[in-house]
C-alpha atoms as a PDB file:
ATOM      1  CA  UNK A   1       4.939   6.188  14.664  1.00  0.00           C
ATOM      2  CA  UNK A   2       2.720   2.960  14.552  1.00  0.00           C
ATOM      3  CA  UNK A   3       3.281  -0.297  13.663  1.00  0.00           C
ATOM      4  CA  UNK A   4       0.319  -0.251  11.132  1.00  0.00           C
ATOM      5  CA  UNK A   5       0.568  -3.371   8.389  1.00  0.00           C
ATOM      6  CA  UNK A   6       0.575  -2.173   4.845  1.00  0.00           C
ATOM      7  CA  UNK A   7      -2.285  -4.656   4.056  1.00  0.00           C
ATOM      8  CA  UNK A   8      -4.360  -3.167   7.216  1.00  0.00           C
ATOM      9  CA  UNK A   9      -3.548   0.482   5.516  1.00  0.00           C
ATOM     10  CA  UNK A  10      -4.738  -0.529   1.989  1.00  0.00           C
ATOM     11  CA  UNK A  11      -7.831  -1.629   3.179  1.00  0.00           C
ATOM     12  CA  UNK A  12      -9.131   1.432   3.279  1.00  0.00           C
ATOM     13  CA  UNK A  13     -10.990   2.196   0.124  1.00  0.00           C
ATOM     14  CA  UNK A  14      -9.506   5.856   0.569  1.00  0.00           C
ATOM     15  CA  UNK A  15      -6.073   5.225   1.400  1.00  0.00           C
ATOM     16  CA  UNK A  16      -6.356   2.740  -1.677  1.00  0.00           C
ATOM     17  CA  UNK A  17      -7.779   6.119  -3.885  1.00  0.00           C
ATOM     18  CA  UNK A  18      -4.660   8.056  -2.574  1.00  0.00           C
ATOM     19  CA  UNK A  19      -2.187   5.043  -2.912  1.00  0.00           C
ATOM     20  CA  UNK A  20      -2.905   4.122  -6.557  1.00  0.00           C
ATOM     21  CA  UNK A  21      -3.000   8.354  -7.042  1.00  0.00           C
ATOM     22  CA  UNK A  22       0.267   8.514  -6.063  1.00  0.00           C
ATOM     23  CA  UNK A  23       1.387   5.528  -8.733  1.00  0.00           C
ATOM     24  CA  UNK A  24       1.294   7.777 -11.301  1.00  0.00           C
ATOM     25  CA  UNK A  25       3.303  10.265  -9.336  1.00  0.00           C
ATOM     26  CA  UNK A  26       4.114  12.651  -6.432  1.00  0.00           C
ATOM     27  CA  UNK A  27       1.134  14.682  -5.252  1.00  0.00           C
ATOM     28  CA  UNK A  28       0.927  17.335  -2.412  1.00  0.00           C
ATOM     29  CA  UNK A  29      -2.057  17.094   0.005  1.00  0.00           C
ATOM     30  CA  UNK A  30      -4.116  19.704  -1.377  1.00  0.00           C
ATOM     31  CA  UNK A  31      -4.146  18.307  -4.942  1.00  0.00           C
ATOM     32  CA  UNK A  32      -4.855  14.577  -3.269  1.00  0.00           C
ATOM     33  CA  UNK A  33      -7.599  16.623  -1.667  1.00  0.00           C
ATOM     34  CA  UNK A  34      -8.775  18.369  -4.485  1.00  0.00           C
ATOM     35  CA  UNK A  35      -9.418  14.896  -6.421  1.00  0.00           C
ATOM     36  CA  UNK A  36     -11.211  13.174  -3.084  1.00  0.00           C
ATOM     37  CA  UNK A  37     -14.951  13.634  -1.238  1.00  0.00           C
ATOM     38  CA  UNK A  38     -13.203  14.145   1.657  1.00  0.00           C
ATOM     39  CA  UNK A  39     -11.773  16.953   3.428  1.00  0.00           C
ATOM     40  CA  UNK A  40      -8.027  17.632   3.977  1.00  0.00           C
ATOM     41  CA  UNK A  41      -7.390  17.135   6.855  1.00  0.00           C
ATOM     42  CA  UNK A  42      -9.015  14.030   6.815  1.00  0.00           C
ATOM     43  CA  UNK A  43      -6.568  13.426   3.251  1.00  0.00           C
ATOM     44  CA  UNK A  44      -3.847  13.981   6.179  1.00  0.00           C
ATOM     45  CA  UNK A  45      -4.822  11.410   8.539  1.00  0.00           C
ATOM     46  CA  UNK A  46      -5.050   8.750   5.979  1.00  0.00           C
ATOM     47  CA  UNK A  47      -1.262  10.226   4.695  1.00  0.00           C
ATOM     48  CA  UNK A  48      -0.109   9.581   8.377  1.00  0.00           C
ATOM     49  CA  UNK A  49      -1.401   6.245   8.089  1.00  0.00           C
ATOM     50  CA  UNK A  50       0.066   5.126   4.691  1.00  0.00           C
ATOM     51  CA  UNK A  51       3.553   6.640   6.270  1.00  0.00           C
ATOM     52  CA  UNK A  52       3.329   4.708   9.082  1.00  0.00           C
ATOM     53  CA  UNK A  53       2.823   1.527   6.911  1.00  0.00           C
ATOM     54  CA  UNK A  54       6.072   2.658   5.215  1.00  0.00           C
ATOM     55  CA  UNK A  55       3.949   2.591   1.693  1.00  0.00           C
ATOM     56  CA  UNK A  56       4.393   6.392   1.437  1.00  0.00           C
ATOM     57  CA  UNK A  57       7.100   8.982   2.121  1.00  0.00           C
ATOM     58  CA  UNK A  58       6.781  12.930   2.302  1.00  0.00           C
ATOM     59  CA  UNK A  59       9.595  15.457   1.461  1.00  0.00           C
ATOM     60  CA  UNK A  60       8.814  18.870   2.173  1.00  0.00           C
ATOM     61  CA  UNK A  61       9.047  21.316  -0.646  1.00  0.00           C
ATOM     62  CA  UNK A  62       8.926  25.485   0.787  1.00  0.00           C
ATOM     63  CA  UNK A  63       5.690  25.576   3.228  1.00  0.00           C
ATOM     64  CA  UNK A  64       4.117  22.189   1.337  1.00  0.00           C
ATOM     65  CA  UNK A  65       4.885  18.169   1.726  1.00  0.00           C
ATOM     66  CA  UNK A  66       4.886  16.375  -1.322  1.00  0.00           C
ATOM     67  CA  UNK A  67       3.840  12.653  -1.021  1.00  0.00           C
ATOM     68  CA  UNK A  68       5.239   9.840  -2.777  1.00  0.00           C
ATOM     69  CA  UNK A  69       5.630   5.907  -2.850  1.00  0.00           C
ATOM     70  CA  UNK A  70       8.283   4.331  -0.500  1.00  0.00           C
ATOM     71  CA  UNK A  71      10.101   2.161  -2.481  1.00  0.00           C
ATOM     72  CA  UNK A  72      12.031   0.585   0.709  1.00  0.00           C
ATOM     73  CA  UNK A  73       8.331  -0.635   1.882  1.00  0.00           C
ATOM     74  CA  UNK A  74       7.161  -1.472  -1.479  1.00  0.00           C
ATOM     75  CA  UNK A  75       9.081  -3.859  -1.413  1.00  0.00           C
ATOM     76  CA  UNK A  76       8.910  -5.238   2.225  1.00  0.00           C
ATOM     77  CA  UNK A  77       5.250  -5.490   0.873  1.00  0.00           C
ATOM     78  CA  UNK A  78       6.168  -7.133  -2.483  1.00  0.00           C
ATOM     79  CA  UNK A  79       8.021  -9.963  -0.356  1.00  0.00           C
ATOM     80  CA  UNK A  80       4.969 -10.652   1.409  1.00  0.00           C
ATOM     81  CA  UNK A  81       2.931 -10.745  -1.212  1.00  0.00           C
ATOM     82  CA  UNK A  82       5.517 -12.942  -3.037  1.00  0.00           C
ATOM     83  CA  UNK A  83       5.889 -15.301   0.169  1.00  0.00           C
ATOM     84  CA  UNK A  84       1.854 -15.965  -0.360  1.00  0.00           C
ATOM     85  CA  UNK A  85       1.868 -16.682  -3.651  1.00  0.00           C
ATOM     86  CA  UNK A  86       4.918 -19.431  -2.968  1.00  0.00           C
ATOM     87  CA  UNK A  87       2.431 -20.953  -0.685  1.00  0.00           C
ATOM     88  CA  UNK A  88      -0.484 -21.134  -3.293  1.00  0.00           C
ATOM     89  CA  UNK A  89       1.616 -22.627  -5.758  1.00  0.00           C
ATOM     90  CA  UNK A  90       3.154 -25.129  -3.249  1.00  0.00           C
ATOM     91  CA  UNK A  91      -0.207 -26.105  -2.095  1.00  0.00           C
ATOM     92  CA  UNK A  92      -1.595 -26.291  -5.609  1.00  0.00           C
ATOM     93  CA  UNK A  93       1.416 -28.880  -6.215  1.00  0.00           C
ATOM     94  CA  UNK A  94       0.837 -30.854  -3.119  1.00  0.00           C
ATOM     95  CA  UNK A  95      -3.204 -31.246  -3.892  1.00  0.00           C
ATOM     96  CA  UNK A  96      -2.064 -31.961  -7.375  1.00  0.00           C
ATOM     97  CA  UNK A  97       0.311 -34.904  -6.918  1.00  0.00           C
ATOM     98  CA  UNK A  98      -2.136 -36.002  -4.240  1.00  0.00           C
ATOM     99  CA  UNK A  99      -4.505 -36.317  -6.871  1.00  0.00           C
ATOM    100  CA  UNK A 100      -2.413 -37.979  -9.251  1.00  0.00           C
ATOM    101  CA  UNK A 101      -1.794 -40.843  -6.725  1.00  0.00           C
ATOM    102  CA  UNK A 102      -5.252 -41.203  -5.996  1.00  0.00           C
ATOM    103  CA  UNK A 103      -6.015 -41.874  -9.611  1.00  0.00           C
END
């Protein structure tokens, strides 16, 4: 396993295709596959890589894996994401009242 950042994962346009697939629910490779121009092995690789970021999780069902969103890294990523925002509002506040003393 690699210590790939969710944000480097997503910026794939493909692993973005198969990340906001698997929003609306659990998917096995194949059907990813069947719904991408790309082969699937290749639909593998970029599974490996969203795993590693911790933004999806497989569970293997008989002789298939069936893919799904990792809520546990979700929500690492929703902190993040969260964390940034507090900074663009704070900022936004600071050059506001720095403004309003100016004036």
């Amino acid at each position: 396993m690699t210590n790939i950042l969710p944000l480097d994962a997503l910026a794939d346009p493909t692993r973005r295709q198969i990340f906001e697939m698997l929003r609306t629910g659990r998917r096995s490779v194949n059907e990813l596959a069947a719904a991408l121009p790309v082969s699937q092995p290749a639909v593998s690789q970029h599974l490996r890589v969203l795993r590693d970021a911790r933004l999806v999780r497989a569970r293997k069902l008989g002789n298939r894996r069936i893919y799904s969103l990792d809520p546990e890294g979700l929500m690492e990523l929703r902190r993040y994401v969260e964390g940034l925002w507090e900074d663009v509002l704070n900022a936004f506040q600071e050059a506001a009242e720095e403004q309003s003393t100016e004036e």
